[in-house]
N, C-alpha and C. Protein backbone atom coordinates (compact mmCIF):
# COMPACT_ATOMS: atom_id res chain seq x y z
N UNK A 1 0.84 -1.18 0.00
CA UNK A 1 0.00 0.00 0.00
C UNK A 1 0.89 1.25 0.00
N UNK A 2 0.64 1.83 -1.37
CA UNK A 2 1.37 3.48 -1.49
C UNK A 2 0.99 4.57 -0.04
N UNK A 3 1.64 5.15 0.68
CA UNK A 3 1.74 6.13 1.92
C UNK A 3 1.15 7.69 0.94
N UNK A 4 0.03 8.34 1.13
CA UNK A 4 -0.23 8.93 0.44
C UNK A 4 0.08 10.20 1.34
N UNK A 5 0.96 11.46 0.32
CA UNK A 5 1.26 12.53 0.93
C UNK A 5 -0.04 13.32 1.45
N UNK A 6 0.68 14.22 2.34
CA UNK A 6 0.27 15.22 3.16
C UNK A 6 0.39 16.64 1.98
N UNK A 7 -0.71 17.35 1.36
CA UNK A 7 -0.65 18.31 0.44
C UNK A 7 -0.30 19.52 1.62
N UNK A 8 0.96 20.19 0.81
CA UNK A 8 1.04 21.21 1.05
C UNK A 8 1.49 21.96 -0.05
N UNK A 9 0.45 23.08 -0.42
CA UNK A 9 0.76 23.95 -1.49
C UNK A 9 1.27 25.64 -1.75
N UNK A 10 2.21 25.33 -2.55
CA UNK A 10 2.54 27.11 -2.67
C UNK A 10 1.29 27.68 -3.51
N UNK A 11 1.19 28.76 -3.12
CA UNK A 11 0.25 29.69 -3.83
C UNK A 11 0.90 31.26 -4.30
N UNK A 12 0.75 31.36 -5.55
CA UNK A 12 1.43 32.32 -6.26
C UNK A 12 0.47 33.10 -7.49
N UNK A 13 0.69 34.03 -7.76
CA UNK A 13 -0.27 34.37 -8.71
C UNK A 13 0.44 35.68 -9.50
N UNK A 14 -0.42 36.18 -10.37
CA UNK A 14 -0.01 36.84 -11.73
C UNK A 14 -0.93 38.07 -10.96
N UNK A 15 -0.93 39.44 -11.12
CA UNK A 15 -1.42 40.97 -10.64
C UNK A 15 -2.99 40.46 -11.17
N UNK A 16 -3.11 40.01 -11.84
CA UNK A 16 -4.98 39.46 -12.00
C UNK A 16 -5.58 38.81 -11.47
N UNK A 17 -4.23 37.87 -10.69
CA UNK A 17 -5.00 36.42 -10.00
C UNK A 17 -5.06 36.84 -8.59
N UNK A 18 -4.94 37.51 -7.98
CA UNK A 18 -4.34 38.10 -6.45
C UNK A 18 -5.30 37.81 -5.58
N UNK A 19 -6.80 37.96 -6.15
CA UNK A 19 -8.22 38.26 -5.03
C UNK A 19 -8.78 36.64 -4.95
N UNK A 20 -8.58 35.79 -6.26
CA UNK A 20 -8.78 34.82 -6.22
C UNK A 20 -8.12 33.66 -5.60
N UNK A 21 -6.77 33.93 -5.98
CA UNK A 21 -5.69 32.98 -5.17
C UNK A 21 -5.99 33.14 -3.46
N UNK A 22 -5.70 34.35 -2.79
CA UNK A 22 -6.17 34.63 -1.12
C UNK A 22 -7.74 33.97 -1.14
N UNK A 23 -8.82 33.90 -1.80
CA UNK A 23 -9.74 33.25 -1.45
C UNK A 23 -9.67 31.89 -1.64
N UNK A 24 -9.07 31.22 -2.52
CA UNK A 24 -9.18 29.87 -2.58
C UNK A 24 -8.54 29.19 -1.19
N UNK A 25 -7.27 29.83 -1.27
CA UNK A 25 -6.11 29.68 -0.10
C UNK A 25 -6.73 29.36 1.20
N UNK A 26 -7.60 30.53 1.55
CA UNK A 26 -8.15 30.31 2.71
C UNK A 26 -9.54 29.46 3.18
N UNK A 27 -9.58 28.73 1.67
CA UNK A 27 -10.68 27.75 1.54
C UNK A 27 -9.87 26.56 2.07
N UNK A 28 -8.94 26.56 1.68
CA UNK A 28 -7.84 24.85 1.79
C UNK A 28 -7.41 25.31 3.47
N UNK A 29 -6.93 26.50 3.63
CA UNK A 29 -6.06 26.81 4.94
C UNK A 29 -7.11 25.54 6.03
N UNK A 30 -8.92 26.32 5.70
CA UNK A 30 -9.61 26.23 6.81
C UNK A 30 -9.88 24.60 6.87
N UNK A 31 -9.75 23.97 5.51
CA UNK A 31 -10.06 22.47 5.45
C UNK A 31 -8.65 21.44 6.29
N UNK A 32 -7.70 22.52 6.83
CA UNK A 32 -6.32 21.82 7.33
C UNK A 32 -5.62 21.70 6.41
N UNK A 33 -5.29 22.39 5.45
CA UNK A 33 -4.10 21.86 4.63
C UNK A 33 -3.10 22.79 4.74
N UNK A 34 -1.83 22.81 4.22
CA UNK A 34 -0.41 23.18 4.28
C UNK A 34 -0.58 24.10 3.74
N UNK A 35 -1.03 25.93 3.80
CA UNK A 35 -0.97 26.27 2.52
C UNK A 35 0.47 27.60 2.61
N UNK A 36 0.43 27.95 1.72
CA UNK A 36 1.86 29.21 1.15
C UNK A 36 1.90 30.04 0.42
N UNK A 37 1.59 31.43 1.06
CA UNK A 37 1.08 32.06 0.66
C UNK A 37 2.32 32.87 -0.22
N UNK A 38 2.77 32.64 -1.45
CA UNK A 38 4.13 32.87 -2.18
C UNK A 38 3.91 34.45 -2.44
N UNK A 39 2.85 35.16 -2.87
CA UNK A 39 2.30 35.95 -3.62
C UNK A 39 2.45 36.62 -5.04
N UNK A 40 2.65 37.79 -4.97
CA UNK A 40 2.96 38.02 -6.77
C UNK A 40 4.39 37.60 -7.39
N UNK A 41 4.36 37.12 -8.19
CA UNK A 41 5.52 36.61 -8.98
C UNK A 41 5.39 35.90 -10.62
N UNK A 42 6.45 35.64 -10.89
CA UNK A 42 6.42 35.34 -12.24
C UNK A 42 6.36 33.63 -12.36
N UNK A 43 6.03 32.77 -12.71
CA UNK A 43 5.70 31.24 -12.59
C UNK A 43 7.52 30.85 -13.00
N UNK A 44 8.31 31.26 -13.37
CA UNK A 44 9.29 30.39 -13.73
C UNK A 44 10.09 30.35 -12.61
N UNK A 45 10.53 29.47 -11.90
CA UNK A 45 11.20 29.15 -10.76
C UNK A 45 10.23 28.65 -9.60
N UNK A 46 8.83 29.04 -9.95
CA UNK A 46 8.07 28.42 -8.48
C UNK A 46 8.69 26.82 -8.14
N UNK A 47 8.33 25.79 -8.86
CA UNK A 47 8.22 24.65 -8.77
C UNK A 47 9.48 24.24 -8.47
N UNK A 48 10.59 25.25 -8.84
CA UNK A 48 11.74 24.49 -7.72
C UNK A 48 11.49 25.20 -6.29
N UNK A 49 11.31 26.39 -6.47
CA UNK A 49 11.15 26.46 -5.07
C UNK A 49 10.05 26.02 -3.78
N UNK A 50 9.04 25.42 -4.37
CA UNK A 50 7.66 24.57 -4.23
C UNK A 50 8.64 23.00 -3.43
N UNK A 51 9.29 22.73 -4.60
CA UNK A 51 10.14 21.33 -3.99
C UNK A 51 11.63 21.45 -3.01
N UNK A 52 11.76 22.92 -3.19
CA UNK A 52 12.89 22.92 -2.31
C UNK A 52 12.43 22.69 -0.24
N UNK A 53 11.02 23.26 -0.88
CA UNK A 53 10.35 24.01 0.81
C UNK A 53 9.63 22.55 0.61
N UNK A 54 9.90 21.29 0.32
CA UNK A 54 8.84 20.17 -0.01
C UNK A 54 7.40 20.36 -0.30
N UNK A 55 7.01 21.47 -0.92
CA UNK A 55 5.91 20.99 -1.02
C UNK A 55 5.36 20.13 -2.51
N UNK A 56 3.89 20.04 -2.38
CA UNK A 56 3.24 19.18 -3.31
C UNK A 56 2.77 19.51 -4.16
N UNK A 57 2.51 20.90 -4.45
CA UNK A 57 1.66 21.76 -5.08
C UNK A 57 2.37 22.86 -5.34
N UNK A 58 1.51 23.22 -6.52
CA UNK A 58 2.14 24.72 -7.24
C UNK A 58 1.01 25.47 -7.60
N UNK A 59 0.27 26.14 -7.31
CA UNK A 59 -1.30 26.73 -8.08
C UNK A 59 -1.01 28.34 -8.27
N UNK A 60 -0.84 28.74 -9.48
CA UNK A 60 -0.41 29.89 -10.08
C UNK A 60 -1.33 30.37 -10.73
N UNK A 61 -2.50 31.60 -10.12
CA UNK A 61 -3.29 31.98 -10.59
C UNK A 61 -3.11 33.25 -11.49
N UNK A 62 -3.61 33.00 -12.64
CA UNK A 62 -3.59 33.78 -13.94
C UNK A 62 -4.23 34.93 -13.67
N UNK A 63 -5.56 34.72 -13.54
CA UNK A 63 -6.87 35.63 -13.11
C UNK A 63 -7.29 34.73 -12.84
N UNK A 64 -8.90 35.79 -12.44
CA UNK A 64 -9.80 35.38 -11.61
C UNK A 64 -10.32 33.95 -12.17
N UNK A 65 -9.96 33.29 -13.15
CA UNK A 65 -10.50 32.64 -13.94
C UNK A 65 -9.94 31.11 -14.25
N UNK A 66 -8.27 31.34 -14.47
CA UNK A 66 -7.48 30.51 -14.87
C UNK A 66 -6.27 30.09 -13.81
N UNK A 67 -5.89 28.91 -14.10
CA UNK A 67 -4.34 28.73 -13.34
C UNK A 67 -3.65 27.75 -13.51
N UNK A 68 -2.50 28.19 -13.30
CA UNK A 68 -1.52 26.75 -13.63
C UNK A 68 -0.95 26.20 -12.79
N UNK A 69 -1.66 25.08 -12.77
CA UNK A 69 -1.34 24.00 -11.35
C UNK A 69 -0.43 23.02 -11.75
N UNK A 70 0.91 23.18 -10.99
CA UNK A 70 1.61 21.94 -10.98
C UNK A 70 1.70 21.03 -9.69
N UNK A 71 1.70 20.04 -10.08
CA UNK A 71 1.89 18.59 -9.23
C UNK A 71 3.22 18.21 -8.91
N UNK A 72 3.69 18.43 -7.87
CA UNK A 72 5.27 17.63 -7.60
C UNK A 72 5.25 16.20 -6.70
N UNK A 73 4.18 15.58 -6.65
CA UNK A 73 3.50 14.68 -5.57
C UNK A 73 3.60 13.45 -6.63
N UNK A 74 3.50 13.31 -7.68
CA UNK A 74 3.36 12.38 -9.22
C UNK A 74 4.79 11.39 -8.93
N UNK A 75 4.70 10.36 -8.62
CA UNK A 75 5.85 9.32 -8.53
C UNK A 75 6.49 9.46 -10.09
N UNK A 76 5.64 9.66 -11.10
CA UNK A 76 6.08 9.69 -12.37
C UNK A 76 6.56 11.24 -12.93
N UNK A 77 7.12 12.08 -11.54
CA UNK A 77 7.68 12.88 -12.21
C UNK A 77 6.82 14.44 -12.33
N UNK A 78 5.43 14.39 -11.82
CA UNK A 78 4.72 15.27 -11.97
C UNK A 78 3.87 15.78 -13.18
N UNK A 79 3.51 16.55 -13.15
CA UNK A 79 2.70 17.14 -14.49
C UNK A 79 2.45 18.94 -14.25
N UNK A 80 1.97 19.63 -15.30
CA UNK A 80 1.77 20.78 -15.38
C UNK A 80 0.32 20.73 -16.37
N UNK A 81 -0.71 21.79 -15.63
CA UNK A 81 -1.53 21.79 -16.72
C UNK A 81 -2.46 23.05 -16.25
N UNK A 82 -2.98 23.58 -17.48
CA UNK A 82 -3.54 25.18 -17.07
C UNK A 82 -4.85 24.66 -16.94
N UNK A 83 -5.72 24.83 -15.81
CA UNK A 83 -7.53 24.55 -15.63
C UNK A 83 -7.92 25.62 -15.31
N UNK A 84 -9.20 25.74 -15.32
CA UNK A 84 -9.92 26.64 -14.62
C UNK A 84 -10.27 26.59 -13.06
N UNK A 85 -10.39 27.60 -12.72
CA UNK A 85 -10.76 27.76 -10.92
C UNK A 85 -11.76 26.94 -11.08
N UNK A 86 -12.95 26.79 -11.37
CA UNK A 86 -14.05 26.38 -11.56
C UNK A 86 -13.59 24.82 -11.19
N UNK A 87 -12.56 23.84 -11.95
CA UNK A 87 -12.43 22.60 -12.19
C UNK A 87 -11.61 22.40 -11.06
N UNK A 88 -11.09 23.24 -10.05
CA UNK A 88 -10.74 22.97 -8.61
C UNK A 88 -12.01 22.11 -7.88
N UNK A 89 -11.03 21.18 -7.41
CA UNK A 89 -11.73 20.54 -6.07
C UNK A 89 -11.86 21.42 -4.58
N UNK A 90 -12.84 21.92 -4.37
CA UNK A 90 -12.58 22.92 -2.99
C UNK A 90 -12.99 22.33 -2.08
N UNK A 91 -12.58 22.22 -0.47
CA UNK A 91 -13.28 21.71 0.32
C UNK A 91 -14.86 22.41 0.79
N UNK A 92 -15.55 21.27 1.49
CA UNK A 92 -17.02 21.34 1.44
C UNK A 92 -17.78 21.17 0.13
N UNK A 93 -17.10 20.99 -0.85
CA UNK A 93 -18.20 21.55 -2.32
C UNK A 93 -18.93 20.07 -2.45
């Protein structure tokens, strides 16, 4: 039986994503999870620094709308892929 991690995620965002990222954040904070609050920045370098601080997560909000979530938790290495806020799993939903 695989030991399934403990999510803890950086949170970072683009000058559009700012109001959305602090609300999601404090959706996960309140469900108990790890969260990190990175704030404005540019996406290239998060994900090492996401794995340097161990975490599992990368969620880089575009705007209010979009984001690019990477996975460092993937035994196979991870993945990157742009979804919508909408296609987030939030707690309670």
């Amino acid at each position: 039986m695989m030991e399934q991690k403990q999510v803890k995620a950086l949170f970072a965002w683009a000058k559009a994503g700012h109001d959305t990222a602090v609300r999601i954040a404090e959706q996960y904070r309140r469900a108990g999870m790890e969260i990190f609050l990175y704030g404005l920045a540019e996406p290239e370098g998060l994900a090492e620094s996401a794995a340097a601080h161990k975490m599992t997560h990368v969620l880089y909000f575009l705007d209010e709308e979009r984001l690019t979530l990477v996975s460092l938790a993937d035994e196979m290495g991870g993945f990157t892929a742009e979804v919508f806020v909408s296609e987030l799993i939030l707690p309670g939903e």
